[in-house]
C-alpha atoms as a PDB file:
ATOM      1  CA  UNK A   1       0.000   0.000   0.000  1.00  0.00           C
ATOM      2  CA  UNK A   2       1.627   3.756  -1.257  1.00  0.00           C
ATOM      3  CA  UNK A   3       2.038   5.611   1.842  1.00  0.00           C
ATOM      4  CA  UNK A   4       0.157   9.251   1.643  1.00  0.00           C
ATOM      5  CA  UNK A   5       2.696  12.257   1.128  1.00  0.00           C
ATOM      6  CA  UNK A   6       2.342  14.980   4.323  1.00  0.00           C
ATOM      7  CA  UNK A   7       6.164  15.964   4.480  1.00  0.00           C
ATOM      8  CA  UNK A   8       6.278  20.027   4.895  1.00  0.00           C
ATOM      9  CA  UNK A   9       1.980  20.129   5.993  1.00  0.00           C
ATOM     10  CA  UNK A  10       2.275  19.718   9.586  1.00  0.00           C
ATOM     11  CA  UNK A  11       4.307  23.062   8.948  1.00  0.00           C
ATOM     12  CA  UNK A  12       1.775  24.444   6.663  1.00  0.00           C
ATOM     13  CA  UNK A  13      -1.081  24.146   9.204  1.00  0.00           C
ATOM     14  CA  UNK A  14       0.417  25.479  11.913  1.00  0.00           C
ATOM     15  CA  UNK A  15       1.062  28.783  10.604  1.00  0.00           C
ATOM     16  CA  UNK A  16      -2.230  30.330  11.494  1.00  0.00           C
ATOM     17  CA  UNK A  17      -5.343  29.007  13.895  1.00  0.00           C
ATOM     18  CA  UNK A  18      -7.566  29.128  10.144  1.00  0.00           C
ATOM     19  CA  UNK A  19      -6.939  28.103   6.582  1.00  0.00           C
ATOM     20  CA  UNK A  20      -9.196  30.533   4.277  1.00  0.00           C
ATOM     21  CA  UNK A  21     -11.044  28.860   1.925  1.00  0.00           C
ATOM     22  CA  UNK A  22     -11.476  30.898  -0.973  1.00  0.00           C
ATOM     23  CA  UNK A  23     -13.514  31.021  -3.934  1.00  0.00           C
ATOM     24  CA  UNK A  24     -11.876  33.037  -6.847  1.00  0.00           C
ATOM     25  CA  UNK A  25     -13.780  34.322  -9.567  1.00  0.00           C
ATOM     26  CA  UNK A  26     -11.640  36.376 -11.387  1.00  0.00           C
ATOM     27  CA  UNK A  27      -8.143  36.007 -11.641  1.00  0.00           C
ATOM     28  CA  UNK A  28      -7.503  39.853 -11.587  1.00  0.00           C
ATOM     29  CA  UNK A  29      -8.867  39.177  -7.433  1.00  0.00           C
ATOM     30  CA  UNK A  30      -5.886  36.195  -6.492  1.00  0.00           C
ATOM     31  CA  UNK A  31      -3.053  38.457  -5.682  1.00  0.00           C
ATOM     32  CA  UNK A  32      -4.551  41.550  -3.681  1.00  0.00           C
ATOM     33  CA  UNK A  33      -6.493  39.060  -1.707  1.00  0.00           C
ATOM     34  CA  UNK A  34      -3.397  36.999  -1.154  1.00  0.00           C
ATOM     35  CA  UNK A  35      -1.670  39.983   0.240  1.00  0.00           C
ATOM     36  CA  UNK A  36      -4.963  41.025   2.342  1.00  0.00           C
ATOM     37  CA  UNK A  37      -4.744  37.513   4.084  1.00  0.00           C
ATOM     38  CA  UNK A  38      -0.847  37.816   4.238  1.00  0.00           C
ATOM     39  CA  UNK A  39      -1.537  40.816   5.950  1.00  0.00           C
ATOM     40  CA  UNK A  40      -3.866  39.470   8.685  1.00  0.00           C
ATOM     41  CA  UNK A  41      -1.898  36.924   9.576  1.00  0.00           C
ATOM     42  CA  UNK A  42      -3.675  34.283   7.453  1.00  0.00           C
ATOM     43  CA  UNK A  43      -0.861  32.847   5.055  1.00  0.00           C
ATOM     44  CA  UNK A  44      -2.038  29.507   4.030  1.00  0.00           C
ATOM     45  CA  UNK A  45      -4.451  29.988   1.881  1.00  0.00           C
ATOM     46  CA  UNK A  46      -6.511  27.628   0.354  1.00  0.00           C
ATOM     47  CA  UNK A  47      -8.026  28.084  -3.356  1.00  0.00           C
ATOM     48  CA  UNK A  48     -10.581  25.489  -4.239  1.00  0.00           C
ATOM     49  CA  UNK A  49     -11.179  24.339  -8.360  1.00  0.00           C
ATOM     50  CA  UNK A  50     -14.830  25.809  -8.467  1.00  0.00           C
ATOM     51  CA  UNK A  51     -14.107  28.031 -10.790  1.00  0.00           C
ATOM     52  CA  UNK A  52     -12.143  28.165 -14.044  1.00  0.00           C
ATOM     53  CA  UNK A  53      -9.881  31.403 -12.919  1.00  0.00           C
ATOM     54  CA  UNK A  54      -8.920  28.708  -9.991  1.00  0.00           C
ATOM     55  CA  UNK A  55      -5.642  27.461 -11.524  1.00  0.00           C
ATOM     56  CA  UNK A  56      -4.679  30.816 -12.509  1.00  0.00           C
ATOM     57  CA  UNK A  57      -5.164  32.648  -9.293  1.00  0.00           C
ATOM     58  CA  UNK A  58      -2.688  29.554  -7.808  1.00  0.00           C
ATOM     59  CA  UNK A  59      -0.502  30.811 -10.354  1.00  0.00           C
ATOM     60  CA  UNK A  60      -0.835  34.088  -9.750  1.00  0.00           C
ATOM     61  CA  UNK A  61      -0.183  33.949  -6.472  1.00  0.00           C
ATOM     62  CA  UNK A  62       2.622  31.783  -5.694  1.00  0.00           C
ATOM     63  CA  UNK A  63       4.349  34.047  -8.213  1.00  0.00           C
ATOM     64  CA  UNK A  64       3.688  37.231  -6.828  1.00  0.00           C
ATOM     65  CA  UNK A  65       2.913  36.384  -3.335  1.00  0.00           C
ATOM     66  CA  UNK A  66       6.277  35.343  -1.835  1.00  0.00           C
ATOM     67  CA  UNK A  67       4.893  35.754   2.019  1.00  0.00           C
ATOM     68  CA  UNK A  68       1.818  33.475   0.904  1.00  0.00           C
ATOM     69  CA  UNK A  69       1.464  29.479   0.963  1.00  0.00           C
ATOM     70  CA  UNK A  70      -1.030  28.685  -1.866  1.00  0.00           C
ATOM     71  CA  UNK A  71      -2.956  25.476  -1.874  1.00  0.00           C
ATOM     72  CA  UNK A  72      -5.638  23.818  -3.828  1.00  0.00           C
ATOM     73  CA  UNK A  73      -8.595  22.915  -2.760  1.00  0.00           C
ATOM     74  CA  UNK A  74     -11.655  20.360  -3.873  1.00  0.00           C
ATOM     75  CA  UNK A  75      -9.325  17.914  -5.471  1.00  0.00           C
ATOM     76  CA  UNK A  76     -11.072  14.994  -6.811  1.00  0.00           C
ATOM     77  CA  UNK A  77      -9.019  13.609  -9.485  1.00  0.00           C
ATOM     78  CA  UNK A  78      -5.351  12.787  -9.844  1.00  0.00           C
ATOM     79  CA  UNK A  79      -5.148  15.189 -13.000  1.00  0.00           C
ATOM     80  CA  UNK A  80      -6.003  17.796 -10.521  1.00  0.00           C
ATOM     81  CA  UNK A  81      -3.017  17.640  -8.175  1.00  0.00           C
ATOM     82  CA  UNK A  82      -0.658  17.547 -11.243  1.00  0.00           C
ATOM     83  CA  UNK A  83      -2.312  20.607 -12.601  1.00  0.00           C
ATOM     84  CA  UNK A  84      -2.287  22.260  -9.186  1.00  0.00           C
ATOM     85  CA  UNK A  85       1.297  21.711  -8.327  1.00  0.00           C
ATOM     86  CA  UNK A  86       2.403  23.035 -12.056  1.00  0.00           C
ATOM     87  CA  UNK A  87       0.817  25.770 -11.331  1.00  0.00           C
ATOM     88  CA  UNK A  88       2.537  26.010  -8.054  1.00  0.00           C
ATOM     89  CA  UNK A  89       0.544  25.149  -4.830  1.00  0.00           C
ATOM     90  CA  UNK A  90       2.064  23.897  -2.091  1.00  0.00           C
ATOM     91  CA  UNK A  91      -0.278  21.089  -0.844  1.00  0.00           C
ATOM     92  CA  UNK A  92      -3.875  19.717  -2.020  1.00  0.00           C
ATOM     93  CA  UNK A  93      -6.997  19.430  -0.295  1.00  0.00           C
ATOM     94  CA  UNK A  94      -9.545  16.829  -1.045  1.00  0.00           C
ATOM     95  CA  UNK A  95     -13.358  16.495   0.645  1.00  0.00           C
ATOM     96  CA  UNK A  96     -12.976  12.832   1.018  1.00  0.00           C
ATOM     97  CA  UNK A  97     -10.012   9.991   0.144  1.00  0.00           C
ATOM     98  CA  UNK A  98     -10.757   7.607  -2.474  1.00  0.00           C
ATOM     99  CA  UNK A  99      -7.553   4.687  -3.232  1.00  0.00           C
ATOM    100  CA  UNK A 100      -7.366   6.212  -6.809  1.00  0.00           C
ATOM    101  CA  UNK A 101      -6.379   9.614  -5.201  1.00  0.00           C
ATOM    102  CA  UNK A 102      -4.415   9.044  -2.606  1.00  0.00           C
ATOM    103  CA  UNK A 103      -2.045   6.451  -4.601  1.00  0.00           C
ATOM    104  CA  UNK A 104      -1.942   9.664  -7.381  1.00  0.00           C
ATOM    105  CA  UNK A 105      -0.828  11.800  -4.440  1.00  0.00           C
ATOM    106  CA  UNK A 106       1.776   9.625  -3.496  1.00  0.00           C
ATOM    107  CA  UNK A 107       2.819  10.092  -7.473  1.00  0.00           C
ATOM    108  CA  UNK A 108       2.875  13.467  -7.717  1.00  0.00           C
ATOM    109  CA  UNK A 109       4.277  14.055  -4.176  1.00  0.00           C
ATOM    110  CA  UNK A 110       2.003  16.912  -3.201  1.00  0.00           C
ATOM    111  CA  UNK A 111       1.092  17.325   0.452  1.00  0.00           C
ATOM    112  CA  UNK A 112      -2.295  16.073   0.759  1.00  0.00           C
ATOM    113  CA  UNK A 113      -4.611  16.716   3.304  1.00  0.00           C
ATOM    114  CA  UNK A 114      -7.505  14.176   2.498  1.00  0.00           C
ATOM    115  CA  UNK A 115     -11.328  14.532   3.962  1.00  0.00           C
ATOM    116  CA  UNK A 116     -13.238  11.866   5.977  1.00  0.00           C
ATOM    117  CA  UNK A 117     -16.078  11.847   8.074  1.00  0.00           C
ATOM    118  CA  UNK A 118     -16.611   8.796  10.091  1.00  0.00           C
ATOM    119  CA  UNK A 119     -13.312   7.036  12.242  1.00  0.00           C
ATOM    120  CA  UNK A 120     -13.321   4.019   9.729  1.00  0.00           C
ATOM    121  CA  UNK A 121     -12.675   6.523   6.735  1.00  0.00           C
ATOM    122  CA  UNK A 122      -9.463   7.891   9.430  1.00  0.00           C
ATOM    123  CA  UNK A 123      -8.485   4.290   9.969  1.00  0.00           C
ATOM    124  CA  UNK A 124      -7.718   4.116   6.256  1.00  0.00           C
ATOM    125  CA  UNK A 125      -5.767   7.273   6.549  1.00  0.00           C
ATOM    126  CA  UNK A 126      -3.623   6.308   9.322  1.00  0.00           C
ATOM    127  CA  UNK A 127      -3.334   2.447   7.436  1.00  0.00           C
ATOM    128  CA  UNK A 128      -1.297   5.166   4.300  1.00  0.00           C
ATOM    129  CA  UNK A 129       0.740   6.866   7.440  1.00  0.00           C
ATOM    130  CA  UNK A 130      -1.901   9.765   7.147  1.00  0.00           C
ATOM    131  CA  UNK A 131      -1.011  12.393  10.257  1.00  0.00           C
ATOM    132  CA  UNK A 132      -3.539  14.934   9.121  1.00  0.00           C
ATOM    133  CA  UNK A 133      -6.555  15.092   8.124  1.00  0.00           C
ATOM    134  CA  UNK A 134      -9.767  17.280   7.110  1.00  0.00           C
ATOM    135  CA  UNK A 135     -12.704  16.330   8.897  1.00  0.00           C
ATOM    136  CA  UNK A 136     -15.307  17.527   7.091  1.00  0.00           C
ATOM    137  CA  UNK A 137     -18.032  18.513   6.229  1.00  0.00           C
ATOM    138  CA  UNK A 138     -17.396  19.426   9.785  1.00  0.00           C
ATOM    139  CA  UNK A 139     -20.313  20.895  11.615  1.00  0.00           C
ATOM    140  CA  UNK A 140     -22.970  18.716   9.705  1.00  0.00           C
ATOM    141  CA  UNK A 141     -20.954  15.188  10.444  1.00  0.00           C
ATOM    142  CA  UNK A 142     -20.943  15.987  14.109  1.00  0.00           C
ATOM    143  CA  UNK A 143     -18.857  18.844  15.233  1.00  0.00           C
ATOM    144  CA  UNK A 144     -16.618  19.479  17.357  1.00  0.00           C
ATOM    145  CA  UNK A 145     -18.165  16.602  20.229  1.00  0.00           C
ATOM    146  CA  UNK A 146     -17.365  14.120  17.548  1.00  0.00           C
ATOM    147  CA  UNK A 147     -14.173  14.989  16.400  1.00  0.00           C
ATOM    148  CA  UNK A 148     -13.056  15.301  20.175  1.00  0.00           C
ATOM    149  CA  UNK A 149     -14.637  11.826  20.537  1.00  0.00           C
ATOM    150  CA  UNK A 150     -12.014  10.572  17.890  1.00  0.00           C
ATOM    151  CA  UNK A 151      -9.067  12.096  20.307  1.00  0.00           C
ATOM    152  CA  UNK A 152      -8.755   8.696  22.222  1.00  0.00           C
ATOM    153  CA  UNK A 153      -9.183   6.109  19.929  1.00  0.00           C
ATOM    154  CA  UNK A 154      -7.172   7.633  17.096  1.00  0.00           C
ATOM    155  CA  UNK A 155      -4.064   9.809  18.665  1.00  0.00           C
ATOM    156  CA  UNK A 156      -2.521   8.887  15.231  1.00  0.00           C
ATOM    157  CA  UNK A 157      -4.419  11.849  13.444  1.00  0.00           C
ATOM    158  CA  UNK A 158      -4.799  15.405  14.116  1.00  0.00           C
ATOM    159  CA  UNK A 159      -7.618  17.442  11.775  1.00  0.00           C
ATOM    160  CA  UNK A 160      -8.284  21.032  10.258  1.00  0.00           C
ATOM    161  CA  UNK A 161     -12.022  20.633  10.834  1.00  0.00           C
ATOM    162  CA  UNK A 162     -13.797  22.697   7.566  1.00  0.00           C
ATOM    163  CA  UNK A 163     -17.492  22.698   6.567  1.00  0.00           C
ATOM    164  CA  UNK A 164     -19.746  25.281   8.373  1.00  0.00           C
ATOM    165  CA  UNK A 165     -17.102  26.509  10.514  1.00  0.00           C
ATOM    166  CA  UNK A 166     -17.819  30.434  11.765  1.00  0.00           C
ATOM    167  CA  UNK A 167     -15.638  32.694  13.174  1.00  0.00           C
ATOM    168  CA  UNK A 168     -18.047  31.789  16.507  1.00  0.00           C
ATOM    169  CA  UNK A 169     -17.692  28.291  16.431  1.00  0.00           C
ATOM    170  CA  UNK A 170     -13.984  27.863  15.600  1.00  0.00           C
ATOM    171  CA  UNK A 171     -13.152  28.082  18.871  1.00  0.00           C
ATOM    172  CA  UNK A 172     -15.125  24.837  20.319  1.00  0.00           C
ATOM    173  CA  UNK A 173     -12.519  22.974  17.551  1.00  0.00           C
ATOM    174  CA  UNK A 174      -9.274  24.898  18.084  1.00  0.00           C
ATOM    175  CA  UNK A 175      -8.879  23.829  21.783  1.00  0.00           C
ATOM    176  CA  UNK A 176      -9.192  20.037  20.732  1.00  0.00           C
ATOM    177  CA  UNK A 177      -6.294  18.312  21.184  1.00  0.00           C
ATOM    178  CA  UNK A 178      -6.408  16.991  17.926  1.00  0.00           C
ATOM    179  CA  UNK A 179      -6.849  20.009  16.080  1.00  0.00           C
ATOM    180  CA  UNK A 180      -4.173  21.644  14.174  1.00  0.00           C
ATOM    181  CA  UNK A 181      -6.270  24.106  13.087  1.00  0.00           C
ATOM    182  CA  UNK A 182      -9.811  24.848  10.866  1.00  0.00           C
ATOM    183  CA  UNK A 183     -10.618  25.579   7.068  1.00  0.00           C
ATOM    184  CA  UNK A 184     -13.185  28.217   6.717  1.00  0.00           C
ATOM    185  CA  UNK A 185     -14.748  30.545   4.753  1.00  0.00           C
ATOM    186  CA  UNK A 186     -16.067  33.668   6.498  1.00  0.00           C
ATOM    187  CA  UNK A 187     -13.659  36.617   6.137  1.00  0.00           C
ATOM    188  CA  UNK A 188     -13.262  35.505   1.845  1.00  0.00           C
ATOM    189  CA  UNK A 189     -17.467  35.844   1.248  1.00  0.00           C
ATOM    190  CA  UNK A 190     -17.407  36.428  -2.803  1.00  0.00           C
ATOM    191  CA  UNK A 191     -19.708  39.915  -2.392  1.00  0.00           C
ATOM    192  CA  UNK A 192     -16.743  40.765   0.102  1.00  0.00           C
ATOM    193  CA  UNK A 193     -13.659  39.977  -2.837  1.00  0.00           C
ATOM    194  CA  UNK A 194     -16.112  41.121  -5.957  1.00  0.00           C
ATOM    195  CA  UNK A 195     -16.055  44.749  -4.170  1.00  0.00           C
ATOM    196  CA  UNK A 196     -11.868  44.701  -3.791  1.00  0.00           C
ATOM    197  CA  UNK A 197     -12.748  45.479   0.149  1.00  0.00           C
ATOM    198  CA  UNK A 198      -9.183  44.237   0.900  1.00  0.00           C
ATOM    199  CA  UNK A 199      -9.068  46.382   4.275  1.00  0.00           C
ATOM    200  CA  UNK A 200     -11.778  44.411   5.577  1.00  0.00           C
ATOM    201  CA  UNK A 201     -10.618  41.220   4.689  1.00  0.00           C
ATOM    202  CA  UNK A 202      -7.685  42.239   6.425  1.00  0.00           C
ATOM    203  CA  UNK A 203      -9.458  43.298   9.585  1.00  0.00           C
ATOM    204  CA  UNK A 204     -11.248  39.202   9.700  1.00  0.00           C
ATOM    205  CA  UNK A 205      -8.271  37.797   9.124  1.00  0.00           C
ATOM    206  CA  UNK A 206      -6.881  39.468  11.981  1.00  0.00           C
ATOM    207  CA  UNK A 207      -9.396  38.421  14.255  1.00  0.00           C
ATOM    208  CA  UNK A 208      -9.511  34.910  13.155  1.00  0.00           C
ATOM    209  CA  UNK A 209      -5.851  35.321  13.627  1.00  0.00           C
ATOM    210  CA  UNK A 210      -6.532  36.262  17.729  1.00  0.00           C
ATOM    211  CA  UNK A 211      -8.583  32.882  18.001  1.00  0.00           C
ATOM    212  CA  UNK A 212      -5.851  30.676  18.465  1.00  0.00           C
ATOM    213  CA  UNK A 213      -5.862  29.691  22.638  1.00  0.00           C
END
């Protein structure tokens, strides 16, 4: 069995309490929004393939964002990670783990953080030499009582919770023991990037910043 490639994420994750997941429209958006989270403290920044401009702004920004580390985000397919990492992210994201992707990540060599939801689905993980792991989607699969339910049983894995995650609720996952930190989505709303309000992107990220305990 191809053991899952997380050398460098552990790093990655611990930079800030919160990953921004972001949602780019329009390439001309990446870099100033980049620099906004930068700015906050927020340098891991996530960029999930809903979009076409989605490659692009992971271009964009690992070329003119020096301070930032650029990820992708909703990787399903092993074409995907080789796109992403050409392009020049720094470690995947996936909503779930299927055998097909995780042997392609162990290809490419990309940091992956895979997705489960139930402690079988982590059991798989940890059978690759998974460390990390998203649980998601998060708040819907059982929140943060779950995931601290998984503490005992399964030391082997730590998680960056994502999936209805608030700037409110972070909190009840970031003093888990086996949190590293959480994905979410709050200070990057699309009305919020469309408008170029960059200041107060900056001003969330700072606060999201302040949550770690």
């Amino acid at each position: 069995m191809t053991s899952l490639p997380q050398d460098g994420l552990e790093e990655i994750l611990a930079l800030a309490p919160v990953v921004p997941v972001v949602i780019v429209d329009d390439v001309a958006h990446a870099v100033p929004l980049a620099r906004a989270l930068v700015r906050g403290g927020l340098p891991a920044i996530e960029i999930t393939l809903r979009t076409p401009a989605a490659l692009e702004a992971i271009r964009a920004i690992a070329g003119d964002v020096a301070e930032a580390v650029v990820g992708v985000g909703t990787v399903l397919e092993a074409a995907q990670l080789a796109a992403a990492r050409a392009a020049g992210a720094r470690f995947a994201v996936s909503p779930g783990a299927t055998p097909r992707l995780l042997d392609a990540a162990a290809g490419e060599g990309l940091p992956l953080l895979p997705g489960i939801a139930t402690a079988s689905e982590a059991m798989a993980l940890i059978e690759r030499g998974a460390r990390f792991a998203k649980f998601f989607p998060a708040e819907p699969a059982g929140g943060a009582a779950y995931l601290s339910a998984l503490a005992s049983p399964l030391p082997q894995l730590r998680f960056c919770p994502t999936g209805g995650i608030t700037a409110e609720i972070a909190p009840r996952y970031l003093k888990l023991s086996n949190v590293v930190c959480v994905g979410g989505s709050w200070m990057v709303g699309r009305d919020r990037i469309a408008a170029g309000d960059w200041a107060a992107i900056t001003a969330v990220a700072a606060a999201a910043t302040a949550l770690r305990p």
